[in-house]
N, C-alpha and C. Protein backbone atom coordinates (compact mmCIF):
# COMPACT_ATOMS: atom_id res chain seq x y z
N UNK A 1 177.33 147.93 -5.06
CA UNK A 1 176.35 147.01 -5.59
C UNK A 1 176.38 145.72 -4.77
N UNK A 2 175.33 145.31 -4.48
CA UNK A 2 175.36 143.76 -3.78
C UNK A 2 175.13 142.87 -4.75
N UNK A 3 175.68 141.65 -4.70
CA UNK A 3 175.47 140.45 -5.43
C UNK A 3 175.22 139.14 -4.24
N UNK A 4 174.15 138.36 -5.30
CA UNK A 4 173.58 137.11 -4.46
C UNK A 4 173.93 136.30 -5.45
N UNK A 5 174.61 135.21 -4.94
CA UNK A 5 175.76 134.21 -5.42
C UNK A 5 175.17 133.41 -4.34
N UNK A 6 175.51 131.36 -4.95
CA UNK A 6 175.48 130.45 -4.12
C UNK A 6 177.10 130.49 -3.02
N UNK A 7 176.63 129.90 -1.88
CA UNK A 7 177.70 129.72 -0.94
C UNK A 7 178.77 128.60 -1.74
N UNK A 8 179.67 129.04 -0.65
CA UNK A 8 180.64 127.62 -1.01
C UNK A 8 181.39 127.84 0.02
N UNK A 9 182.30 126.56 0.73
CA UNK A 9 182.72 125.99 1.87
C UNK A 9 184.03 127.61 2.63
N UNK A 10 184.33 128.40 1.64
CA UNK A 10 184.90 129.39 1.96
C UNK A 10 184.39 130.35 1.96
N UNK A 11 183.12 130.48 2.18
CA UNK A 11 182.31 131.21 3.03
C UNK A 11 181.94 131.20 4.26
N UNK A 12 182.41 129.25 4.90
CA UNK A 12 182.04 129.47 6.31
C UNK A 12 182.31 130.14 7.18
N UNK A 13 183.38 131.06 7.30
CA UNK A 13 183.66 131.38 8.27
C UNK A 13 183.12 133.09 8.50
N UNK A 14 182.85 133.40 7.44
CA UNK A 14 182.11 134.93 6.79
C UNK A 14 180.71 134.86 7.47
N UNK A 15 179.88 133.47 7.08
CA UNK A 15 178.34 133.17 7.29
C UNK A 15 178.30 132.69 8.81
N UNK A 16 179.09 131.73 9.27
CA UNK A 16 178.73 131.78 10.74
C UNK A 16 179.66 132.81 11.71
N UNK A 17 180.26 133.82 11.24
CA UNK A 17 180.65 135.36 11.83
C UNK A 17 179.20 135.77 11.60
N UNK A 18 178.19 135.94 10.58
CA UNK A 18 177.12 136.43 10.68
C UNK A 18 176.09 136.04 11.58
N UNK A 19 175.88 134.83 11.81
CA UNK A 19 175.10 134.15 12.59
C UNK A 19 175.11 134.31 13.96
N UNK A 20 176.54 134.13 14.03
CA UNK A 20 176.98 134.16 15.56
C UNK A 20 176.98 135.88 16.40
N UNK A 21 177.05 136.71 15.36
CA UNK A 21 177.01 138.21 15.67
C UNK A 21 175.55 138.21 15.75
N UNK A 22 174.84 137.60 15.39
CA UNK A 22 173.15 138.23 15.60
C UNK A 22 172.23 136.94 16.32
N UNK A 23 173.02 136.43 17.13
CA UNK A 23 172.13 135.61 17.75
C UNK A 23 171.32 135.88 18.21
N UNK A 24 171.37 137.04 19.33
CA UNK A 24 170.21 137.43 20.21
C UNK A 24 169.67 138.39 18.97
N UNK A 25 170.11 139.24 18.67
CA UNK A 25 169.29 140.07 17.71
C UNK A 25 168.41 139.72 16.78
N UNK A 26 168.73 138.73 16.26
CA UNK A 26 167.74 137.88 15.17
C UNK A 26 167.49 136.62 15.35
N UNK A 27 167.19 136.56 16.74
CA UNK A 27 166.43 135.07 17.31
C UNK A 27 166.79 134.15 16.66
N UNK A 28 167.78 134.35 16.15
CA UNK A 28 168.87 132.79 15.22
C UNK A 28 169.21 131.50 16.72
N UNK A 29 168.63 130.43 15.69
CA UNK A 29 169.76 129.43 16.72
C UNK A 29 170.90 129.20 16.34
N UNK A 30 171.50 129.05 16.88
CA UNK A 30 173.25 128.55 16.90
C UNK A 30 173.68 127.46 16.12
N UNK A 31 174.38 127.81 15.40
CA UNK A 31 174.99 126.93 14.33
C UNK A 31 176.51 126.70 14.87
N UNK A 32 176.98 125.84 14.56
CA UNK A 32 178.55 125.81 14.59
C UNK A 32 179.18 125.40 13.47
N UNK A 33 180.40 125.93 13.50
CA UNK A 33 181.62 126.53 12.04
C UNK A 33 181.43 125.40 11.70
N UNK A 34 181.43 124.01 12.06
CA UNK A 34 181.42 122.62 11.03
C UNK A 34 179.93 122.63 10.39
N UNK A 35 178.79 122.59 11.51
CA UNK A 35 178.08 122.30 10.40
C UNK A 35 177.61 123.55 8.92
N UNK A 36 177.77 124.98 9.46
CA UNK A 36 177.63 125.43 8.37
C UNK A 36 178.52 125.29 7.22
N UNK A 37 180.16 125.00 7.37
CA UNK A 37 180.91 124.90 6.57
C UNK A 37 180.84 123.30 5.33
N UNK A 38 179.76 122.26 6.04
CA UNK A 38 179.26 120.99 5.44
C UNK A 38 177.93 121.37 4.80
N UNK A 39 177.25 122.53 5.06
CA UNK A 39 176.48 123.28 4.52
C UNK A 39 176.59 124.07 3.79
N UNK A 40 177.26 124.39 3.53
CA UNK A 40 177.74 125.92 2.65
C UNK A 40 177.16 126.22 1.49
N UNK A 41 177.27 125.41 0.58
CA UNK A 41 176.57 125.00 -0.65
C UNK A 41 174.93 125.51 -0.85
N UNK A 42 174.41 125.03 0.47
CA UNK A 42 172.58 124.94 0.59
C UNK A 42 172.57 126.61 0.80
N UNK A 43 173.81 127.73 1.22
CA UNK A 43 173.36 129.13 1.02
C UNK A 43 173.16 129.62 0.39
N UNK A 44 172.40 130.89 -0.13
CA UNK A 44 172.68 131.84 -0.80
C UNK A 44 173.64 133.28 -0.08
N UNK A 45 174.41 133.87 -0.54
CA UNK A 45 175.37 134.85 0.16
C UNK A 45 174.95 136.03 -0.79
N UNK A 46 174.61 137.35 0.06
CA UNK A 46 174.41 138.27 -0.58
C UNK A 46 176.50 139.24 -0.57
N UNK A 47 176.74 139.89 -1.27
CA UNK A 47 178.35 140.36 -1.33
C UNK A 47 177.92 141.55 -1.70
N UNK A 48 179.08 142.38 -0.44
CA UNK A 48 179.26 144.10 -1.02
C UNK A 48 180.73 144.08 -0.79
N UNK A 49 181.21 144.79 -1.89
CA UNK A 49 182.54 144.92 -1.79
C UNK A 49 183.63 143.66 -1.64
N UNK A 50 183.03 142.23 -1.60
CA UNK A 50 183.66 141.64 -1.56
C UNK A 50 183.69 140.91 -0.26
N UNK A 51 182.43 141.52 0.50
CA UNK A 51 182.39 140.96 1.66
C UNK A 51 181.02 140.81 2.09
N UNK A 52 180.71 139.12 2.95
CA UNK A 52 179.83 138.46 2.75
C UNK A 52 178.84 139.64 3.83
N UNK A 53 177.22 140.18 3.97
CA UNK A 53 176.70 140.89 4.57
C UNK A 53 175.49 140.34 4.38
N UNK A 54 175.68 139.21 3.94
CA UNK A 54 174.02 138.76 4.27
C UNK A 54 174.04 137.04 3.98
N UNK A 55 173.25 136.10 4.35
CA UNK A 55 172.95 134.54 4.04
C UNK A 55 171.73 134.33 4.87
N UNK A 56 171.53 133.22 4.12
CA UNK A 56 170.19 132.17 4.42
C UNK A 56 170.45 130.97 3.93
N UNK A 57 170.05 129.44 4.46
CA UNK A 57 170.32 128.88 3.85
C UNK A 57 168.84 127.81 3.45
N UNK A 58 168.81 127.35 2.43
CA UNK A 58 167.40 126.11 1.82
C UNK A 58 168.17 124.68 2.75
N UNK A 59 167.48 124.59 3.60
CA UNK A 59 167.44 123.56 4.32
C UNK A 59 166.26 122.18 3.89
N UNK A 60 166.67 121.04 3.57
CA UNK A 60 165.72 120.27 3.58
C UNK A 60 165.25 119.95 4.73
N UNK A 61 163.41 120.02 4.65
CA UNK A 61 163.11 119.16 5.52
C UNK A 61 162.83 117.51 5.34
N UNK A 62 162.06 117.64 4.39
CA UNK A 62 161.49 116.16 3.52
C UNK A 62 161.43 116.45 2.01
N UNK A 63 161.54 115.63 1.11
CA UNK A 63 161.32 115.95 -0.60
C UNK A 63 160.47 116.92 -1.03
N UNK A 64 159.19 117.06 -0.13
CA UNK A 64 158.39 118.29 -0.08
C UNK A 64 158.68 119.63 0.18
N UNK A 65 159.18 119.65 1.35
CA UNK A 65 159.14 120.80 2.12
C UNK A 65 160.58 121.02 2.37
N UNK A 66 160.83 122.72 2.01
CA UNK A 66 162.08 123.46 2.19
C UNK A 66 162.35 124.45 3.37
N UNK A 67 163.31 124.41 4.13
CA UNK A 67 163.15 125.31 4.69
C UNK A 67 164.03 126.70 4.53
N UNK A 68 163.84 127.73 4.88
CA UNK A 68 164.97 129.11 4.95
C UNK A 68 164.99 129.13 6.50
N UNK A 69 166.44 128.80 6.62
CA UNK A 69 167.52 128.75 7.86
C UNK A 69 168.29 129.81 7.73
N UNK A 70 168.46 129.89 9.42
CA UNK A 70 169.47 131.33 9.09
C UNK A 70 169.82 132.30 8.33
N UNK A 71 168.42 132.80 8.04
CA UNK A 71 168.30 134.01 7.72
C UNK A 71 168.95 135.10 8.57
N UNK A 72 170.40 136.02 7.77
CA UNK A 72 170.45 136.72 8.67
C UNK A 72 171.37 138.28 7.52
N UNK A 73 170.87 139.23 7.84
CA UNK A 73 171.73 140.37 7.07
C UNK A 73 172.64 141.41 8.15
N UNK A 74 173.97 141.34 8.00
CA UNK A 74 174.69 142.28 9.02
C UNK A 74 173.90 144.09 9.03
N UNK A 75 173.82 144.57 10.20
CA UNK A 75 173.16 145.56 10.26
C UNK A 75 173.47 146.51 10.05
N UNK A 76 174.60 146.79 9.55
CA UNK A 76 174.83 148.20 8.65
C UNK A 76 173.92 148.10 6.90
N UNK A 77 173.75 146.69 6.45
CA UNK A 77 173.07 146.16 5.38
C UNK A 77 171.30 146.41 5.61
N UNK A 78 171.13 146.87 6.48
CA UNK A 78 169.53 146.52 6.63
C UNK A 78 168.69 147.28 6.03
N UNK A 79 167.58 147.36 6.07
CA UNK A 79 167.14 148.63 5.31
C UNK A 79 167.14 148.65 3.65
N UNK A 80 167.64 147.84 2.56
CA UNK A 80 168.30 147.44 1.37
C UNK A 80 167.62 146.26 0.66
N UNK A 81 166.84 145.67 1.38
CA UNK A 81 165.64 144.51 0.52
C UNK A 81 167.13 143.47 0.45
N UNK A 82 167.71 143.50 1.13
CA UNK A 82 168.71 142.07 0.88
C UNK A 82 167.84 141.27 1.11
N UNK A 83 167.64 140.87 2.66
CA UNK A 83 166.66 139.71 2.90
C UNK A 83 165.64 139.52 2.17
N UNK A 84 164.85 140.13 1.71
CA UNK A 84 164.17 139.94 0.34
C UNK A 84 164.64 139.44 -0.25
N UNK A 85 165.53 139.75 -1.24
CA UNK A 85 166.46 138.99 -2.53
C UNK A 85 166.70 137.81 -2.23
N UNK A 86 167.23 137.55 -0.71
CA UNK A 86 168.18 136.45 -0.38
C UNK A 86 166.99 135.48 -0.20
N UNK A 87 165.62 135.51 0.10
CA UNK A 87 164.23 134.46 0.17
C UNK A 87 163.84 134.61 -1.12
N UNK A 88 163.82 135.69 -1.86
CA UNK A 88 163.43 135.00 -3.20
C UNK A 88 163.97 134.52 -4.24
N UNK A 89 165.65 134.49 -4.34
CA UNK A 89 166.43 133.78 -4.29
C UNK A 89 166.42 132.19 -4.26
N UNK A 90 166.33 132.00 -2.46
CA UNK A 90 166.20 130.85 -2.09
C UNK A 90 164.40 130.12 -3.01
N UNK A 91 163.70 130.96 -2.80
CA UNK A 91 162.29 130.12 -3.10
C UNK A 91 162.52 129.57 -5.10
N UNK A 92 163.31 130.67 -5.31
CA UNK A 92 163.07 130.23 -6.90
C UNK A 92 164.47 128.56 -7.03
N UNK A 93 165.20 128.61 -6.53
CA UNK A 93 165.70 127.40 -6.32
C UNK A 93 165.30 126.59 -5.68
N UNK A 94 164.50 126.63 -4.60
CA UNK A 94 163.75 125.41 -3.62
C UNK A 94 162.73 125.46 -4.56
N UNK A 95 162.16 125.67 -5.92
CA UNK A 95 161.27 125.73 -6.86
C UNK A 95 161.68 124.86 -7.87
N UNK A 96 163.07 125.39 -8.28
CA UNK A 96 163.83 124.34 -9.26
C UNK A 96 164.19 122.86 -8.54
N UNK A 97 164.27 123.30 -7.67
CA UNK A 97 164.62 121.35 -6.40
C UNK A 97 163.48 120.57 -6.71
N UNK A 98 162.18 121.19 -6.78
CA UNK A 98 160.96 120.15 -6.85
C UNK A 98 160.07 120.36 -5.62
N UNK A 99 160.73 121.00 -4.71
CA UNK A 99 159.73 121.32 -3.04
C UNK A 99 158.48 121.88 -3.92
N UNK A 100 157.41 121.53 -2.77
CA UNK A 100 156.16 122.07 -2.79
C UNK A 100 156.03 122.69 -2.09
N UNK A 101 156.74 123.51 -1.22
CA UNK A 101 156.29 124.42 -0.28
C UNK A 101 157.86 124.54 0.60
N UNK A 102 158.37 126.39 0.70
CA UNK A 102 159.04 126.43 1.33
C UNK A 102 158.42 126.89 3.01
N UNK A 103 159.29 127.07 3.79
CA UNK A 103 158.51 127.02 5.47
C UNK A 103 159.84 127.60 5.87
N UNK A 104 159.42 128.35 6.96
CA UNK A 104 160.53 129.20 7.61
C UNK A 104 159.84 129.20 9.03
N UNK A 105 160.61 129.43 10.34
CA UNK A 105 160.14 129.80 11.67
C UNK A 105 161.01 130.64 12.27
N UNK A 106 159.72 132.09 12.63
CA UNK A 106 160.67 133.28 12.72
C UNK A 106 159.45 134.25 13.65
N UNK A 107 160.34 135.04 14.13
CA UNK A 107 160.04 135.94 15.51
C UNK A 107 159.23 137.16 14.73
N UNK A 108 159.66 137.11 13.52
CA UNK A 108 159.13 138.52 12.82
C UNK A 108 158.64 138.02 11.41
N UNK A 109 157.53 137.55 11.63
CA UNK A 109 156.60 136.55 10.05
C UNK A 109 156.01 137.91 9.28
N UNK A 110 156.46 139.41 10.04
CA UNK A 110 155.59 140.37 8.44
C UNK A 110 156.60 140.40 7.53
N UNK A 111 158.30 139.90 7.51
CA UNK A 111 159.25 139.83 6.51
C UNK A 111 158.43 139.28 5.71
N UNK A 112 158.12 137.99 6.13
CA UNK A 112 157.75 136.69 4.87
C UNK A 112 156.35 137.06 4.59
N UNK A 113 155.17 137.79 5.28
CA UNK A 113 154.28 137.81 4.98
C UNK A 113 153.85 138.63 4.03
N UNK A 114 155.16 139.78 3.44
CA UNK A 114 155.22 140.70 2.69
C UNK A 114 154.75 140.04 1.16
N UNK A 115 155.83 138.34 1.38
CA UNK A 115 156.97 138.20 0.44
C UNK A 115 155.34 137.07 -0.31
N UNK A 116 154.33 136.47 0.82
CA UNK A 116 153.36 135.69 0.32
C UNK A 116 153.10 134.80 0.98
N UNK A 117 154.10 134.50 2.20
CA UNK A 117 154.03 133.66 3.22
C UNK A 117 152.67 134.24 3.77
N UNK A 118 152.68 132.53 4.18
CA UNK A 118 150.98 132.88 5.64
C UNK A 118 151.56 132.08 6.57
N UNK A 119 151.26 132.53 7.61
CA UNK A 119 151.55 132.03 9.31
C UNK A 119 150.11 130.48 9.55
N UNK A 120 151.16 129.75 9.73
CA UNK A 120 150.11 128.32 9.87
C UNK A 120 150.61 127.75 11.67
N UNK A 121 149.64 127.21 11.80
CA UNK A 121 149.51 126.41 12.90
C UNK A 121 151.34 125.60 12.83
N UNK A 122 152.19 125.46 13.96
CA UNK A 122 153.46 124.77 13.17
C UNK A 122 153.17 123.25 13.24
N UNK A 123 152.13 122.32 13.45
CA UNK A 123 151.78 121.54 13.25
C UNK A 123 151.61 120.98 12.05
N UNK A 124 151.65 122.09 10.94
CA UNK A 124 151.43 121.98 9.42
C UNK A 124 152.53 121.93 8.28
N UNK A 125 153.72 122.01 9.75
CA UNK A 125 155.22 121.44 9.23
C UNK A 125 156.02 120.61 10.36
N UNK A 126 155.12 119.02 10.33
CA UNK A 126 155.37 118.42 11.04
C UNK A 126 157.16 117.88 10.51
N UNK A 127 157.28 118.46 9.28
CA UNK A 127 159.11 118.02 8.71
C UNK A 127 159.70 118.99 9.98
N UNK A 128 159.48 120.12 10.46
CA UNK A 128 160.43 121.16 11.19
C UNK A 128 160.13 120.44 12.20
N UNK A 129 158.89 120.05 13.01
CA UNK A 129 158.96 119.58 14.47
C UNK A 129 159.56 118.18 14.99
N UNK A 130 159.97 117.33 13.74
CA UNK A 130 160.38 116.29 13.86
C UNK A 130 161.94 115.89 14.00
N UNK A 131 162.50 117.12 13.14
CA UNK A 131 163.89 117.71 12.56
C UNK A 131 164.51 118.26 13.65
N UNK A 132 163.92 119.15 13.68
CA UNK A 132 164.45 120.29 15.35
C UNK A 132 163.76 120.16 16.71
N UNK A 133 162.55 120.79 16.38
CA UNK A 133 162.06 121.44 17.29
C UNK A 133 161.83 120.45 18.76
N UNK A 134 161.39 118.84 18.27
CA UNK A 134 161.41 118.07 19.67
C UNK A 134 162.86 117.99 20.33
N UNK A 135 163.48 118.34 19.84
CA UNK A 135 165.47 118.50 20.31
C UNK A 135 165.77 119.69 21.18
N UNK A 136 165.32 120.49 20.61
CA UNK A 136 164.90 121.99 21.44
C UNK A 136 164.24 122.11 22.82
N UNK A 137 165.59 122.89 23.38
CA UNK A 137 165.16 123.38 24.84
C UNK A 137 163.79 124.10 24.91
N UNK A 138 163.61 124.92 24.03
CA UNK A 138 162.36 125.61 23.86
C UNK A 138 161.06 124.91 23.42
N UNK A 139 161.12 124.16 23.17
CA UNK A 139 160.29 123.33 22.12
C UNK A 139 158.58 123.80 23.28
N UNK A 140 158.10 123.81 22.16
CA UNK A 140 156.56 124.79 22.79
C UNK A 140 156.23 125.84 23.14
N UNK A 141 157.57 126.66 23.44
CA UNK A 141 157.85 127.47 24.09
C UNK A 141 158.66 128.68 23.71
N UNK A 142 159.14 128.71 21.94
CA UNK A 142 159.96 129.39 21.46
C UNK A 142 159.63 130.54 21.36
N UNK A 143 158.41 130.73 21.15
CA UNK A 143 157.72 132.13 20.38
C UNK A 143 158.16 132.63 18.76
N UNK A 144 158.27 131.42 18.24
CA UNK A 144 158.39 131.61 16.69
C UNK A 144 156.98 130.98 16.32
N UNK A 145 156.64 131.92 15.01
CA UNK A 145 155.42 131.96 14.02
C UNK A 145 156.40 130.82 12.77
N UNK A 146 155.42 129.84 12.68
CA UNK A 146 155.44 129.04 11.49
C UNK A 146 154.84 129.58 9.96
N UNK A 147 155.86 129.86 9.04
CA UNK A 147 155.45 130.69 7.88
C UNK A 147 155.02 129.76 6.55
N UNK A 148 154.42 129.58 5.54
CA UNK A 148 154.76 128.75 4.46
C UNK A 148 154.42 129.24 3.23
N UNK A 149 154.69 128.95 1.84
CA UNK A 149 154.79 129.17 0.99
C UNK A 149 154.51 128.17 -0.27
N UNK A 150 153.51 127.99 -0.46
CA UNK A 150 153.20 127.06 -1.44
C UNK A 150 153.87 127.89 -2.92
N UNK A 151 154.90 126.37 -3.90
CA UNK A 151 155.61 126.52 -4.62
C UNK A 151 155.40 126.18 -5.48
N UNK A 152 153.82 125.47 -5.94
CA UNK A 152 153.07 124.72 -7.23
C UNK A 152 153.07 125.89 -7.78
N UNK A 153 153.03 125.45 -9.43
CA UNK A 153 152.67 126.40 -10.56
C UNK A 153 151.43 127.18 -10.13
N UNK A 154 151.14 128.39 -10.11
CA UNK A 154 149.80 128.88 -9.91
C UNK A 154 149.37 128.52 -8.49
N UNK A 155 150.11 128.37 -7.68
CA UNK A 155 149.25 128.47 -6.40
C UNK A 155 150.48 129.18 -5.52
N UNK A 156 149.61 130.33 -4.80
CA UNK A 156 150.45 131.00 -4.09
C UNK A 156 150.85 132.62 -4.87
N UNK A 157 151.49 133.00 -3.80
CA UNK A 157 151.76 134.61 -4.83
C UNK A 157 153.38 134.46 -5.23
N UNK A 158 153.58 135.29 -5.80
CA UNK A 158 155.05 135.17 -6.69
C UNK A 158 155.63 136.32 -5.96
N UNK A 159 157.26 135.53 -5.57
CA UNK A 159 157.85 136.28 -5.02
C UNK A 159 158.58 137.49 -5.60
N UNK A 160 158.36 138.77 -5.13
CA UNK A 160 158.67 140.04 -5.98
C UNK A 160 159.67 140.95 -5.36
N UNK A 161 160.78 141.24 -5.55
CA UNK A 161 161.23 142.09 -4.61
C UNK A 161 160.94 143.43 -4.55
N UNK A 162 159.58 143.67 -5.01
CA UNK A 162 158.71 144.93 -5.59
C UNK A 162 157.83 144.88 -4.19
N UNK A 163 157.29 143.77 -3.76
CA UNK A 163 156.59 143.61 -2.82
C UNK A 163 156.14 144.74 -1.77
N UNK A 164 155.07 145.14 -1.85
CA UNK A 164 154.38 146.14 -0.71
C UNK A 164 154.49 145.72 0.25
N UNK A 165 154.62 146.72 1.47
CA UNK A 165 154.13 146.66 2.70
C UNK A 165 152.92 145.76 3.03
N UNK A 166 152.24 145.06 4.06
CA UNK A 166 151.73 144.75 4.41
C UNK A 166 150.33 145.30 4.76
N UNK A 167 148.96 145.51 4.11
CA UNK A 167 148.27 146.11 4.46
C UNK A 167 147.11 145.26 4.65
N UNK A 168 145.79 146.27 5.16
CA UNK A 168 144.45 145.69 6.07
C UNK A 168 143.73 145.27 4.41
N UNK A 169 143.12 144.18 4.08
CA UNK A 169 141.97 144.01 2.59
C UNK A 169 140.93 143.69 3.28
N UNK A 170 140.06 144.42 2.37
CA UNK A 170 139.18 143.78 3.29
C UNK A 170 138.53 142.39 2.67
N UNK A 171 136.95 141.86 3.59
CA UNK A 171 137.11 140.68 3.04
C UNK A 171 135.63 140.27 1.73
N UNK A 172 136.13 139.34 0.80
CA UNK A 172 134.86 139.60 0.08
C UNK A 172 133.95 139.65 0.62
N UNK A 173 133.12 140.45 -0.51
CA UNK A 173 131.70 140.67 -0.12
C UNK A 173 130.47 139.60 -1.04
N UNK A 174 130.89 138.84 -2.26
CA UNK A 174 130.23 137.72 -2.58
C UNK A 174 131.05 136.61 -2.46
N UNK A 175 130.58 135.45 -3.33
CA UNK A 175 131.03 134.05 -3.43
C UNK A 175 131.78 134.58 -4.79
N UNK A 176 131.75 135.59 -5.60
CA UNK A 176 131.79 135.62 -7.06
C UNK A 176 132.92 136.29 -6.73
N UNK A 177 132.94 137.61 -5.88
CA UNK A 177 134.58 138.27 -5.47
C UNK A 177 135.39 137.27 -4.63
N UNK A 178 135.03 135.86 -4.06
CA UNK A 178 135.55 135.35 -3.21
C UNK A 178 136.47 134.17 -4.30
N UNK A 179 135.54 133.84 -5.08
CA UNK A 179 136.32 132.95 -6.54
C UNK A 179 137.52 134.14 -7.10
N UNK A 180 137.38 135.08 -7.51
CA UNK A 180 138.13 135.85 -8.44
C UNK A 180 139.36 136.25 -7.19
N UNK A 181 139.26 136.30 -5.99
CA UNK A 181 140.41 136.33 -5.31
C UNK A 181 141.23 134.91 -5.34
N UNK A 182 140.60 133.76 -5.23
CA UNK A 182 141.17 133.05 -5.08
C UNK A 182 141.89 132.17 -6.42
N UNK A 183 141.69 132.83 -7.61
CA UNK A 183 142.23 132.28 -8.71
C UNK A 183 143.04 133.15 -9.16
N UNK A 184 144.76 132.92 -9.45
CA UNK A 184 145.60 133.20 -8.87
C UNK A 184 146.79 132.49 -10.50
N UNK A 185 146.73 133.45 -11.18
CA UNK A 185 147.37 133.24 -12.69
C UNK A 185 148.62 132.21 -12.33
N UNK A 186 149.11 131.73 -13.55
CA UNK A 186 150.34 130.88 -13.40
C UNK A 186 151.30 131.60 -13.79
C-alpha cells in the first residue's frame, strides 16, 4: 500500500536521492541536500514499505500563486497514479494555504493536463520568471510548458485521481453549449 504523508527534515536525504537519481530523466533541476532538507516540510512524500518512492514539493511563488516543484516518482513506482495523488494532494493544501492558482513547469504538461491544468503562455506566471527562471542558464530556452490551475471555489476542474486520459472535444456548436461548458459547479 502507498501512503502520502507531509515531509519532514528526515526525509531529506530519501527526497533528494530521488531528485538527484532522475535528473536527466525527469527534466528536474537540481536541488541540493540543504536546501531540500530547509524545505522538507513544503513536501508531500508518497511511502511503500517504509520507503520514500515518490515527492513533490508546494513551493511559494507569491501569496497567490503555488508552485509543484520537484515532482518526481522512483521508476519501479510508475505506472500507479502516485504522481497523481502526490498533485492532488499538493493542490488541496495549496487550496487550504489561500493560493489562487497552483503553476507547475514541466517537459510533459499531459500529466497535469489530465489532472485540469492548461498550458499558458509562462509570462502568465511572472512569480516563476522572477523567482528562477531569469537565474537560469536556460532561461528562454528550457523547453518547459507553463501549466496552471485555478484554485477559486467553482472555477476550474476538481482534482480526481479518477481522472481520464486526455482526449480530442470537440468545440461548441452555439453560444448556449458554449455557456453550459463554461459553468462549472462548486
Amino acid at each position: 500500500m502507498i501512503h502520502l504523508r507531509a515531509g519532514v527534515a528526515a526525509d531529506a536525504a530519501a527526497i533528494h536521492g530521488l531528485i538527484t537519481a532522475n535528473l536527466s530523466v525527469g527534466h528536474l533541476l537540481p536541488r541540493t541536500f540543504e536546501d531540500v532538507e530547509s524545505h522538507a516540510e513544503r513536501f508531500v512524500v508518497a511511502e511503500h514499505d517504509g520507503a520514500v518512492i515518490g515527492c513533490a514539493e508546494l513551493a511559494p511563488l507569491s501569496p497567490e500563486v503555488g508552485e509543484v516543484r520537484s515532482l518526481v516518482v522512483d521508476e519501479a513506482s510508475r505506472g500507479q497514479r502516485v504522481g497523481l495523488r502526490i498533485v492532488t494532494a499538493l493542490a488541496e493544501r495549496a487550496r487550504d494555504m489561500g493560493y489562487n492558482t497552483l503553476s507547475a513547469f514541466t517537459h510533459e504538461p499531459v500529466h497535469f493536463i489530465r489532472l485540469g491544468f492548461s498550458i499558458v503562455p509562462h509570462q502568465w506566471v511572472p512569480e516563476k520568471i522572477a523567482h528562477d527562471c531569469v537565474s537560469c542558464h536556460l532561461f528562454r530556452h528550457c523547453g518547459q510548458y507553463a501549466v496552471t490551475l485555478p484554485l477559486r471555489p467553482g472555477i476550474g476542474l476538481r482534482l480526481d485521481v479518477t481522472a481520464s486520459p486526455v482526449r480530442a472535444v470537440a468545440a461548441p456548436r452555439s453560444s448556449v453549449e458554449r455557456l453550459r461548458l463554461t459553468t462549472i459547479p462548486a
